[in-house]
PDB file of N, CA and C in Angstrom:
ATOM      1  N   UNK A   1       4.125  34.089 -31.060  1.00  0.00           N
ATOM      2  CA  UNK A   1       3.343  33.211 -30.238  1.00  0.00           C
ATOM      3  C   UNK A   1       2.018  33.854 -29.872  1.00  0.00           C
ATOM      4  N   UNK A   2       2.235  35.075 -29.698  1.00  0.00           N
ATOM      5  CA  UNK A   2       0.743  35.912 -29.341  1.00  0.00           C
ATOM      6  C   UNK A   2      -0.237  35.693 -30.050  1.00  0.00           C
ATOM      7  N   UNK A   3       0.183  35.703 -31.064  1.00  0.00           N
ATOM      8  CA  UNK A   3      -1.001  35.838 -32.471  1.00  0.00           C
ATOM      9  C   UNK A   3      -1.330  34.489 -32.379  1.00  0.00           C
ATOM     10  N   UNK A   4      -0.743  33.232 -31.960  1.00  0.00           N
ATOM     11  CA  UNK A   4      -1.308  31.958 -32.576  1.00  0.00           C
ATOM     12  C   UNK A   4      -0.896  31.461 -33.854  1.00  0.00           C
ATOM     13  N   UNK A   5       0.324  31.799 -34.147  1.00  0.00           N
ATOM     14  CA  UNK A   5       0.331  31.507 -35.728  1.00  0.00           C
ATOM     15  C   UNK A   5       2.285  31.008 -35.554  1.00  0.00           C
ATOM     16  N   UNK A   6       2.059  30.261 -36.045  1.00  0.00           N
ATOM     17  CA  UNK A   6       3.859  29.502 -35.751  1.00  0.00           C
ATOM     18  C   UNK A   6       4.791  29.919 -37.127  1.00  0.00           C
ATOM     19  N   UNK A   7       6.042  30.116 -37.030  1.00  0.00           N
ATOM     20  CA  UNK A   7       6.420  30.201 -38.421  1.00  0.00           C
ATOM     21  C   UNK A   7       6.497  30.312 -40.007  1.00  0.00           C
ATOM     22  N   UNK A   8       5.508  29.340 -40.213  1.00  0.00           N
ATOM     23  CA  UNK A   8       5.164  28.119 -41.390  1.00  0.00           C
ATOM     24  C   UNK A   8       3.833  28.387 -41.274  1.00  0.00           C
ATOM     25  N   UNK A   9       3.352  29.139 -40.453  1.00  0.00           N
ATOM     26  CA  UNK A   9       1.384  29.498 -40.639  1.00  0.00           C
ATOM     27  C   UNK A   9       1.496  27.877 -39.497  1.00  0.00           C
ATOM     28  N   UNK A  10      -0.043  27.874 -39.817  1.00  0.00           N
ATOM     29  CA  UNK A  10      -0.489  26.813 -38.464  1.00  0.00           C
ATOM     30  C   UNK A  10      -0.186  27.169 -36.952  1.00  0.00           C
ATOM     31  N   UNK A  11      -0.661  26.404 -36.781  1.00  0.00           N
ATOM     32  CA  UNK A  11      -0.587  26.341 -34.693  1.00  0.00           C
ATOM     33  C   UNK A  11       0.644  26.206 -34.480  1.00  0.00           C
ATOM     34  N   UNK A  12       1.261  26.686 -33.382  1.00  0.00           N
ATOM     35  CA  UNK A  12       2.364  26.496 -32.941  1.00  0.00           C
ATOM     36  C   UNK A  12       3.018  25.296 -32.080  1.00  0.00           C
ATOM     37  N   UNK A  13       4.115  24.501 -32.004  1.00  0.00           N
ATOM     38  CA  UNK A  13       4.013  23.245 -31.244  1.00  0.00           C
ATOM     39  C   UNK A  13       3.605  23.286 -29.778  1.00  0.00           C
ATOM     40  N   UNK A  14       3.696  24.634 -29.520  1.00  0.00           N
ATOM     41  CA  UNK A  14       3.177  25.055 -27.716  1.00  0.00           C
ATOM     42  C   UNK A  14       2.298  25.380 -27.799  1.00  0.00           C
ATOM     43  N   UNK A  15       1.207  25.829 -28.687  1.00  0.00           N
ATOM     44  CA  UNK A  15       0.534  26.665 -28.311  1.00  0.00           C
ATOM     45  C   UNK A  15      -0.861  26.095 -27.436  1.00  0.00           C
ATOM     46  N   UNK A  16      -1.138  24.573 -27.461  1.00  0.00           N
ATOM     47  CA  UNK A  16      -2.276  24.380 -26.915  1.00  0.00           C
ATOM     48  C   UNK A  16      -1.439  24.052 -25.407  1.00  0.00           C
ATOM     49  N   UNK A  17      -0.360  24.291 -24.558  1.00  0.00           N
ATOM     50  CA  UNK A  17      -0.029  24.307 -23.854  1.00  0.00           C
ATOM     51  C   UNK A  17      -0.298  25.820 -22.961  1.00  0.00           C
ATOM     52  N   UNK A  18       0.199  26.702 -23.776  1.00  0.00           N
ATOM     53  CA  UNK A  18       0.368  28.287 -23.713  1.00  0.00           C
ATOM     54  C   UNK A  18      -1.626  28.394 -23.505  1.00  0.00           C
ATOM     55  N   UNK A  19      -2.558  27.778 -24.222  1.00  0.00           N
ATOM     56  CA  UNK A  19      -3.661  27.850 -23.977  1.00  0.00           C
ATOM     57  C   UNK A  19      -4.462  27.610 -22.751  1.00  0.00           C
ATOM     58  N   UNK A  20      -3.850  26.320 -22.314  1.00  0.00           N
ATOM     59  CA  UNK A  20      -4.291  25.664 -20.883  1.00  0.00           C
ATOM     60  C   UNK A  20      -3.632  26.133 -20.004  1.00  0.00           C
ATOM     61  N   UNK A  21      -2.345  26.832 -19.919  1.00  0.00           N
ATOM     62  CA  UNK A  21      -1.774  27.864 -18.828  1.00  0.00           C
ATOM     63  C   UNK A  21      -2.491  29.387 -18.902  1.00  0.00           C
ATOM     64  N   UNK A  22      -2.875  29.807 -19.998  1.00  0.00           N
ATOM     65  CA  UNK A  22      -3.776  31.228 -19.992  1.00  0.00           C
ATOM     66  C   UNK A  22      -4.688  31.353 -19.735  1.00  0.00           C
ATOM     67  N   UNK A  23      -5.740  30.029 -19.776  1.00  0.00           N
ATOM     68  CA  UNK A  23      -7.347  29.580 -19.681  1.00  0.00           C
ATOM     69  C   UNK A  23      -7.046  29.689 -17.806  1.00  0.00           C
ATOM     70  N   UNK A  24      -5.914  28.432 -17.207  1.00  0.00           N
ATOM     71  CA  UNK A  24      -5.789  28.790 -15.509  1.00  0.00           C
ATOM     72  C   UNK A  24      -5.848  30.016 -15.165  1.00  0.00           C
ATOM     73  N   UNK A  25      -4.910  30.467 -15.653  1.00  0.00           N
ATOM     74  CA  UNK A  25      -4.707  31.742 -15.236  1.00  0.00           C
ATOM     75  C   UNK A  25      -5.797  32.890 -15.108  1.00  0.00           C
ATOM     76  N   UNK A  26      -6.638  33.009 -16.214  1.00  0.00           N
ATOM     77  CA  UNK A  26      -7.270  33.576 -16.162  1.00  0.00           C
ATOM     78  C   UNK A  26      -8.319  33.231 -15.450  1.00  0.00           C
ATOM     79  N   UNK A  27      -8.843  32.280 -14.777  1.00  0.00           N
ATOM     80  CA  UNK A  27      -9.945  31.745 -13.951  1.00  0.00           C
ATOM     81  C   UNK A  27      -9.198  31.955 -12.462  1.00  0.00           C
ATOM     82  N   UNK A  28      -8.102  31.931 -12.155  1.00  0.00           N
ATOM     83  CA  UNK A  28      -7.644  31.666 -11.139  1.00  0.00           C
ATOM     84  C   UNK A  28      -7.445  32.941 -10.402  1.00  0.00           C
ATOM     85  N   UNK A  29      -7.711  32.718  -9.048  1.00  0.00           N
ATOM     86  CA  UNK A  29      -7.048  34.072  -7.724  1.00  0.00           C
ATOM     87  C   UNK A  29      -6.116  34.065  -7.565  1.00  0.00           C
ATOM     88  N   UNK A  30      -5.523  32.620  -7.355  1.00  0.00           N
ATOM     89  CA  UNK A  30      -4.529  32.530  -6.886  1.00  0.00           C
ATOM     90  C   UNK A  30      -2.902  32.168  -8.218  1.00  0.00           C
ATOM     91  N   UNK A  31      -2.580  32.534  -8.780  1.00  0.00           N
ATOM     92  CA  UNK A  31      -1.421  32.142  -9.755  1.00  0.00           C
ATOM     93  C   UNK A  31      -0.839  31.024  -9.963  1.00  0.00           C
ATOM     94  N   UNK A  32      -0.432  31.059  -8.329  1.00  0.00           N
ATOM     95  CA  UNK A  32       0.755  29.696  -8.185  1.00  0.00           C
ATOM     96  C   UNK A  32       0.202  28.421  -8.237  1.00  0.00           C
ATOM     97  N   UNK A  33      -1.825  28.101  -8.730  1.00  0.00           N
ATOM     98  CA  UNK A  33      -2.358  26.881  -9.185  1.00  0.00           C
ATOM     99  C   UNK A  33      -1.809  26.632  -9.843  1.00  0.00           C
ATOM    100  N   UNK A  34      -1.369  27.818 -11.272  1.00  0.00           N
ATOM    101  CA  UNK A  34      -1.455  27.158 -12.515  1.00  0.00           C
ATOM    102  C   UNK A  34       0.388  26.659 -12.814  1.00  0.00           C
ATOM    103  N   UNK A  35       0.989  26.695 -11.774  1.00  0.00           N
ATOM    104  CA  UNK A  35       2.309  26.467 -11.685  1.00  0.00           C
ATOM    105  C   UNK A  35       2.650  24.926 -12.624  1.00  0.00           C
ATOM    106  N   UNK A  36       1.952  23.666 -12.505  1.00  0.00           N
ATOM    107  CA  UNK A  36       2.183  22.731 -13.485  1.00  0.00           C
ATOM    108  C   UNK A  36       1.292  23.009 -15.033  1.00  0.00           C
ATOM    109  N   UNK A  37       0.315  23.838 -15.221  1.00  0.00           N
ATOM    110  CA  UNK A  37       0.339  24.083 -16.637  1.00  0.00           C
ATOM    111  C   UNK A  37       1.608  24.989 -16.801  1.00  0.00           C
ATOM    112  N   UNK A  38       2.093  25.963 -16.422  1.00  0.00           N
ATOM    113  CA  UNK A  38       3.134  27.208 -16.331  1.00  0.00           C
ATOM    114  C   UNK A  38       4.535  26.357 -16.912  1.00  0.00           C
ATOM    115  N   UNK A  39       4.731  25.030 -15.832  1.00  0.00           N
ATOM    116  CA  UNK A  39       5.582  24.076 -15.973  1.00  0.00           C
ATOM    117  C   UNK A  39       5.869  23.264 -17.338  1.00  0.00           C
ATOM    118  N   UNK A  40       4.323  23.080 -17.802  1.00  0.00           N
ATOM    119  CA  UNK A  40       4.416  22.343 -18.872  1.00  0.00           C
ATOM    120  C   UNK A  40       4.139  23.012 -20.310  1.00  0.00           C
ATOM    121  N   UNK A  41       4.587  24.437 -20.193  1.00  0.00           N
ATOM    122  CA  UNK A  41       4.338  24.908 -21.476  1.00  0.00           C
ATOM    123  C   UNK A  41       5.929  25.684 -21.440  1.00  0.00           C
ATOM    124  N   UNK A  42       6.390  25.778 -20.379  1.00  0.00           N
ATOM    125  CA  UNK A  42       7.599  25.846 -20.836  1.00  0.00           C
ATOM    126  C   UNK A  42       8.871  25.072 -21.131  1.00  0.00           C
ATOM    127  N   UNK A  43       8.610  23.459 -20.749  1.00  0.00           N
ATOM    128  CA  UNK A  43       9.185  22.528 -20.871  1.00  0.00           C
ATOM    129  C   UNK A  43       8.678  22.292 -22.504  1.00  0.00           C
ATOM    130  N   UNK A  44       7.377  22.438 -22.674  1.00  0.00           N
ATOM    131  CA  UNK A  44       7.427  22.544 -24.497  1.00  0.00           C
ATOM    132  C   UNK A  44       8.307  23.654 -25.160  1.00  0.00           C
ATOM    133  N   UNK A  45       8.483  24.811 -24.140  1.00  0.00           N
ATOM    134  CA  UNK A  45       9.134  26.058 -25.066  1.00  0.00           C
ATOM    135  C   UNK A  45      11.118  25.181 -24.920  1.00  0.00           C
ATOM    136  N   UNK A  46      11.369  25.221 -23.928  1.00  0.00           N
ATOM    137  CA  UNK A  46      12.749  24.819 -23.676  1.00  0.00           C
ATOM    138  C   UNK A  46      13.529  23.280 -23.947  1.00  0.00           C
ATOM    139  N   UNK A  47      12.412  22.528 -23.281  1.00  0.00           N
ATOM    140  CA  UNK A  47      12.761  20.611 -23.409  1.00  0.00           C
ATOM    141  C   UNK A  47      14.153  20.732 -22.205  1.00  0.00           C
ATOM    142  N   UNK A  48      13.542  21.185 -21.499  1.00  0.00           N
ATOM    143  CA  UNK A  48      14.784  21.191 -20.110  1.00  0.00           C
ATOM    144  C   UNK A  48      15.274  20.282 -19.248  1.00  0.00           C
ATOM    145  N   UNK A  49      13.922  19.902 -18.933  1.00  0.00           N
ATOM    146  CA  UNK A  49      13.635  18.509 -18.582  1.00  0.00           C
ATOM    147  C   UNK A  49      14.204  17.219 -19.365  1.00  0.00           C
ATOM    148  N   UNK A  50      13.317  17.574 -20.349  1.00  0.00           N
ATOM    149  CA  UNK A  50      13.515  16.159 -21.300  1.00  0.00           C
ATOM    150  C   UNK A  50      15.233  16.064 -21.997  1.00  0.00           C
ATOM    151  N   UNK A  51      16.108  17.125 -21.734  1.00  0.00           N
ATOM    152  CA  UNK A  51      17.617  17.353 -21.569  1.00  0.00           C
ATOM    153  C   UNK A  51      18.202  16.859 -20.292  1.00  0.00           C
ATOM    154  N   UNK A  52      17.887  17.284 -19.598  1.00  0.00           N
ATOM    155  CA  UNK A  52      18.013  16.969 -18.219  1.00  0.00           C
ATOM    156  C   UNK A  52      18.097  15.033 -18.297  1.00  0.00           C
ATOM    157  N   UNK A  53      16.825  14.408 -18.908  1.00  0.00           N
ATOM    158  CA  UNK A  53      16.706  13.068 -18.667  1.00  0.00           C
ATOM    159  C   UNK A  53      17.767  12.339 -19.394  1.00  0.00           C
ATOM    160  N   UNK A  54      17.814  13.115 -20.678  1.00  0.00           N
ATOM    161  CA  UNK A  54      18.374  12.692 -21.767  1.00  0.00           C
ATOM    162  C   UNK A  54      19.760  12.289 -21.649  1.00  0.00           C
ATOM    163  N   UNK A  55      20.762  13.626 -20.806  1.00  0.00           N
ATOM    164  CA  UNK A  55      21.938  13.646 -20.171  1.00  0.00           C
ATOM    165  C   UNK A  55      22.114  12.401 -19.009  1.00  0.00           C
ATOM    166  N   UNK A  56      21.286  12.234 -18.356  1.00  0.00           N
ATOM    167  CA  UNK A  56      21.179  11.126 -17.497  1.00  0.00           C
ATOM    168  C   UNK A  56      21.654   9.814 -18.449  1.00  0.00           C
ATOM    169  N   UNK A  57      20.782   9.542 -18.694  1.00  0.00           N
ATOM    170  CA  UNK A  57      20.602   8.158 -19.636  1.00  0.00           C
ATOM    171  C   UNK A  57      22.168   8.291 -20.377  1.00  0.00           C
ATOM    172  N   UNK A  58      22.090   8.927 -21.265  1.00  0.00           N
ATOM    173  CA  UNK A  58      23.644   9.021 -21.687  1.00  0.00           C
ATOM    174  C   UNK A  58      25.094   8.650 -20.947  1.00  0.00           C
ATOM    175  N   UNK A  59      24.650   9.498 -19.865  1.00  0.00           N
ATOM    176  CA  UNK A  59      25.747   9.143 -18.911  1.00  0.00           C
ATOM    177  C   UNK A  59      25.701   7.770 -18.178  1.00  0.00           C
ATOM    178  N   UNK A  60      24.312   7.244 -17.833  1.00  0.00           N
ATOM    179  CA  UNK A  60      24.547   6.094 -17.692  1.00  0.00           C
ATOM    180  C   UNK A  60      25.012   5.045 -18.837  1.00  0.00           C
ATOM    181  N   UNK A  61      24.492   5.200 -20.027  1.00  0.00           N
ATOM    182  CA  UNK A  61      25.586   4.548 -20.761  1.00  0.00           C
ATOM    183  C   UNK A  61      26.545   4.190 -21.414  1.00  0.00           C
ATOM    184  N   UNK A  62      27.124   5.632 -20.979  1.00  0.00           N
ATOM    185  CA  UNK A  62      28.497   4.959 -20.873  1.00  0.00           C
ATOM    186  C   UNK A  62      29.296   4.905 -20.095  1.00  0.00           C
ATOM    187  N   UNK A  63      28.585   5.100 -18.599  1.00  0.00           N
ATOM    188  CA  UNK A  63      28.855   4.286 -17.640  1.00  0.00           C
ATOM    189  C   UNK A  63      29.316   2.317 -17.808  1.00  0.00           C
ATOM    190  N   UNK A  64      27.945   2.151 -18.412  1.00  0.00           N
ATOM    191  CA  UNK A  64      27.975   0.537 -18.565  1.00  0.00           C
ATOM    192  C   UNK A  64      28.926   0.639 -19.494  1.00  0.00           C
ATOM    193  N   UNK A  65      28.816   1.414 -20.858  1.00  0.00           N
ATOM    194  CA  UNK A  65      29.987   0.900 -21.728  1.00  0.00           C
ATOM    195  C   UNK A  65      31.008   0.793 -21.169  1.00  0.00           C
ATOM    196  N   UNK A  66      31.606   1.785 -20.535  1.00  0.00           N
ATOM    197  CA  UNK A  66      33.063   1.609 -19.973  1.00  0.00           C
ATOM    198  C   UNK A  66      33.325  -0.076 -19.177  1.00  0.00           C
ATOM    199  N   UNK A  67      32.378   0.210 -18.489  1.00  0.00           N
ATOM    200  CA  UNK A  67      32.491  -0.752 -17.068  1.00  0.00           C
ATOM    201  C   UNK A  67      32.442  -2.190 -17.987  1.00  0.00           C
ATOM    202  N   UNK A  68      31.589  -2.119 -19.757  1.00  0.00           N
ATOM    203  CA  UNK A  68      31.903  -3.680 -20.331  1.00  0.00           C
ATOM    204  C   UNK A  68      32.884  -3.553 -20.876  1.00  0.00           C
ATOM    205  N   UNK A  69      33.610  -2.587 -21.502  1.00  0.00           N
ATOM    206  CA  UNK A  69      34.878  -2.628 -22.028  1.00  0.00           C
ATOM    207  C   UNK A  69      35.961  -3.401 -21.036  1.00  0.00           C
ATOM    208  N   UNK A  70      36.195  -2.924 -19.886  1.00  0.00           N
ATOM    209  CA  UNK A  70      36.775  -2.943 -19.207  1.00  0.00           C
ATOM    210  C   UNK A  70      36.759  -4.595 -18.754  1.00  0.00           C
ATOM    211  N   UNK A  71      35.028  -5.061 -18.504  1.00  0.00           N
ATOM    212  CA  UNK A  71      35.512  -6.423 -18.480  1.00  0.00           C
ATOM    213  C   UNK A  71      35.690  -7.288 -20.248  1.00  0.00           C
ATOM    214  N   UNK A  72      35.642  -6.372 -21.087  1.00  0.00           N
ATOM    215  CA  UNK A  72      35.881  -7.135 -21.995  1.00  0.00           C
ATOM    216  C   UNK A  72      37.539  -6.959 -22.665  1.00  0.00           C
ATOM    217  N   UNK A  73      37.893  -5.950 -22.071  1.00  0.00           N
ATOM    218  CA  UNK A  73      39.661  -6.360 -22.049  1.00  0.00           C
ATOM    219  C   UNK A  73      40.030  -7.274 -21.359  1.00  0.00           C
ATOM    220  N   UNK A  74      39.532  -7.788 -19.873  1.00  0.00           N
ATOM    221  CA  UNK A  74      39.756  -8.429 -19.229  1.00  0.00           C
ATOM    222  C   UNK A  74      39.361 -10.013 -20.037  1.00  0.00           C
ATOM    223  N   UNK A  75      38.655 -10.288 -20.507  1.00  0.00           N
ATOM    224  CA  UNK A  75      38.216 -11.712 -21.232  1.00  0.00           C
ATOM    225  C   UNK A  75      38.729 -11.259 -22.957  1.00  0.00           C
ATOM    226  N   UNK A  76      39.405 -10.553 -23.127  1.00  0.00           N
ATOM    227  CA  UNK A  76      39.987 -10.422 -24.331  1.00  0.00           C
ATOM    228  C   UNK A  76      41.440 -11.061 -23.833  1.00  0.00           C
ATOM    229  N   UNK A  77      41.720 -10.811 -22.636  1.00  0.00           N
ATOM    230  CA  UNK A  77      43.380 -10.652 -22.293  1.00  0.00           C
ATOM    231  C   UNK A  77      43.314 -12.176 -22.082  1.00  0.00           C
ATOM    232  N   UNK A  78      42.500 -12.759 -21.465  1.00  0.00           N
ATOM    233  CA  UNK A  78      42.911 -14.393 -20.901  1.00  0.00           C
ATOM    234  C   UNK A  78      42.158 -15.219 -22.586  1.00  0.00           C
ATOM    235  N   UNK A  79      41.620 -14.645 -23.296  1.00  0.00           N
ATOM    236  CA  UNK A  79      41.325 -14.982 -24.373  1.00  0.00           C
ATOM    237  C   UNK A  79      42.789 -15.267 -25.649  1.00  0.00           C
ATOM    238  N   UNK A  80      43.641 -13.883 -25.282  1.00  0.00           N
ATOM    239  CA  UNK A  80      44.842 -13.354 -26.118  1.00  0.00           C
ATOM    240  C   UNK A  80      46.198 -14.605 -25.462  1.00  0.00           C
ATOM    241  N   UNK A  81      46.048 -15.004 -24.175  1.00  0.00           N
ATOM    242  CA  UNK A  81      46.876 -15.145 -23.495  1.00  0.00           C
ATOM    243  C   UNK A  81      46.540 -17.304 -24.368  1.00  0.00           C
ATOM    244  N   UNK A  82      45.442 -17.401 -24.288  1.00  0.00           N
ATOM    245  CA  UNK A  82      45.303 -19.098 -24.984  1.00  0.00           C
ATOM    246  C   UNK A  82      45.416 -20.190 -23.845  1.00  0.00           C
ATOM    247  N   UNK A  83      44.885 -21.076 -23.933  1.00  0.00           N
ATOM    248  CA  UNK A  83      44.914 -22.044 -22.630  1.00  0.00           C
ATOM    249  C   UNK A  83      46.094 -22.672 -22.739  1.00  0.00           C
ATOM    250  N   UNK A  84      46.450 -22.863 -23.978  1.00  0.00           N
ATOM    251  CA  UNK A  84      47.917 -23.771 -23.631  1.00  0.00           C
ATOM    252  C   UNK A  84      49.124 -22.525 -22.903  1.00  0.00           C
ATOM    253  N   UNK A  85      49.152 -21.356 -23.445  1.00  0.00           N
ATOM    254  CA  UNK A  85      49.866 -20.699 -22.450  1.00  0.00           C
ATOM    255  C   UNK A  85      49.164 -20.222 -20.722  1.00  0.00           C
ATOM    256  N   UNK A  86      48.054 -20.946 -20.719  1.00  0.00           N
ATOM    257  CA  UNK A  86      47.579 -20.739 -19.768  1.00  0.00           C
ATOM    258  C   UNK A  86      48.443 -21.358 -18.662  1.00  0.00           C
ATOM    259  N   UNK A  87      48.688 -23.191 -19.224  1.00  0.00           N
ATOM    260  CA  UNK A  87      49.152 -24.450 -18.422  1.00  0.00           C
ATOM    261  C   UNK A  87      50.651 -24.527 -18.289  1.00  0.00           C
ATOM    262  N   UNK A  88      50.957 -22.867 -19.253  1.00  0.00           N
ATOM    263  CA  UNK A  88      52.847 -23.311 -18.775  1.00  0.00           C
ATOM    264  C   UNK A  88      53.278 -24.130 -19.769  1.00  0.00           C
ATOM    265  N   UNK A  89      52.566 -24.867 -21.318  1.00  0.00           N
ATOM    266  CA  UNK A  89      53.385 -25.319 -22.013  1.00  0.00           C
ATOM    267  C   UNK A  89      54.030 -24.431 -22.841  1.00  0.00           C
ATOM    268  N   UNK A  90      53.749 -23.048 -22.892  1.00  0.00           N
ATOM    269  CA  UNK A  90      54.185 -22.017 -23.934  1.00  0.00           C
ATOM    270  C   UNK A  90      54.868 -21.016 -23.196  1.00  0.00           C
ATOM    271  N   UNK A  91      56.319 -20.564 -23.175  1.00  0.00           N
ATOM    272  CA  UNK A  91      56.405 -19.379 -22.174  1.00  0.00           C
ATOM    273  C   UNK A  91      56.410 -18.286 -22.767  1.00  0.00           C
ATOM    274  N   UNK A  92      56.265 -17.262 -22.664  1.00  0.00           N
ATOM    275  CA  UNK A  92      56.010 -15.717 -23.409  1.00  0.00           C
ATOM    276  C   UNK A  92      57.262 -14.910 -22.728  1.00  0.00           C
ATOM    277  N   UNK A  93      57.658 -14.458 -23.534  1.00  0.00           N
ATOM    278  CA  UNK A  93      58.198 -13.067 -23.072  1.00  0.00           C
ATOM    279  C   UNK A  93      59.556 -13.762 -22.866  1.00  0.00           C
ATOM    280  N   UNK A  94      60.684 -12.976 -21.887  1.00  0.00           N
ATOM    281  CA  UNK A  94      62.245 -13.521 -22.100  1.00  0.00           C
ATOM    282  C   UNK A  94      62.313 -15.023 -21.884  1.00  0.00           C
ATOM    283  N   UNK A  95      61.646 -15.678 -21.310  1.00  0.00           N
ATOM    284  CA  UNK A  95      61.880 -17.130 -20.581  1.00  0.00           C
ATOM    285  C   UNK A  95      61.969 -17.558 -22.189  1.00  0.00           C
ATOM    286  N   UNK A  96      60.845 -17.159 -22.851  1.00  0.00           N
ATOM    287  CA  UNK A  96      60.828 -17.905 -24.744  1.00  0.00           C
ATOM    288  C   UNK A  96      61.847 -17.925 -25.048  1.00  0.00           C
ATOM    289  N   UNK A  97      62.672 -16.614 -25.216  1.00  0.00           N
ATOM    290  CA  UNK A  97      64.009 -16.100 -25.782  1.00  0.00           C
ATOM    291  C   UNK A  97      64.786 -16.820 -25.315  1.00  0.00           C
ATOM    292  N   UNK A  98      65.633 -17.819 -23.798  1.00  0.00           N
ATOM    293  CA  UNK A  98      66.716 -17.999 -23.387  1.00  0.00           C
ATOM    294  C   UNK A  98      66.693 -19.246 -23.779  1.00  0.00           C
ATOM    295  N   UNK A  99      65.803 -19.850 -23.798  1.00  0.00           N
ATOM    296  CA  UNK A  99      65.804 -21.658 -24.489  1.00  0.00           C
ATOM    297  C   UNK A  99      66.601 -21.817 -25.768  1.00  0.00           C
TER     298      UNK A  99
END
């Protein structure tokens, strides 16, 4: 990363990040300015964040998945079950058997 030169030759995917945190820095008295360039060149080195969001989202869906499964067993089951056995003309289970 020092040198400027990435793997494969060329620029590195951080490096104009690593630039605008070294350019603060070096102008600056105080350090803790350059704390959101600092922020954002290591979220290019790590993607911590953008993991962080990623895990979110995920988990919310399958949050929802579950929560539609769940009503879609439920409208599978009165779906499985049929309206005429809905009304009592069909009986299921032992009552079928004793007739």
């Amino acid at each position: 990363m020092a040198s400027g030169f990435g793997y494969h030759g060329g620029v590195p995917r951080c490096f104009a990040y690593w630039q605008e945190f070294s350019k603060c820095y070096a102008q600056t008295d105080v350090p803790s300015q350059c704390a959101l360039q600092a922020d954002d060149y290591l979220e290019c080195l790590h993607h911590t964040k953008e993991i962080k969001r990623a895990k979110q989202v995920k988990a919310e869906f399958l949050r929802k998945a579950e929560h539609q499964a769940h009503e879609g067993r439920k409208a599978a089951d009165i779906l499985a079950d049929g309206v005429i056995v809905g009304v009592g003309l069909i009986q299921r289970g032992e009552a079928a058997h004793s007739k």
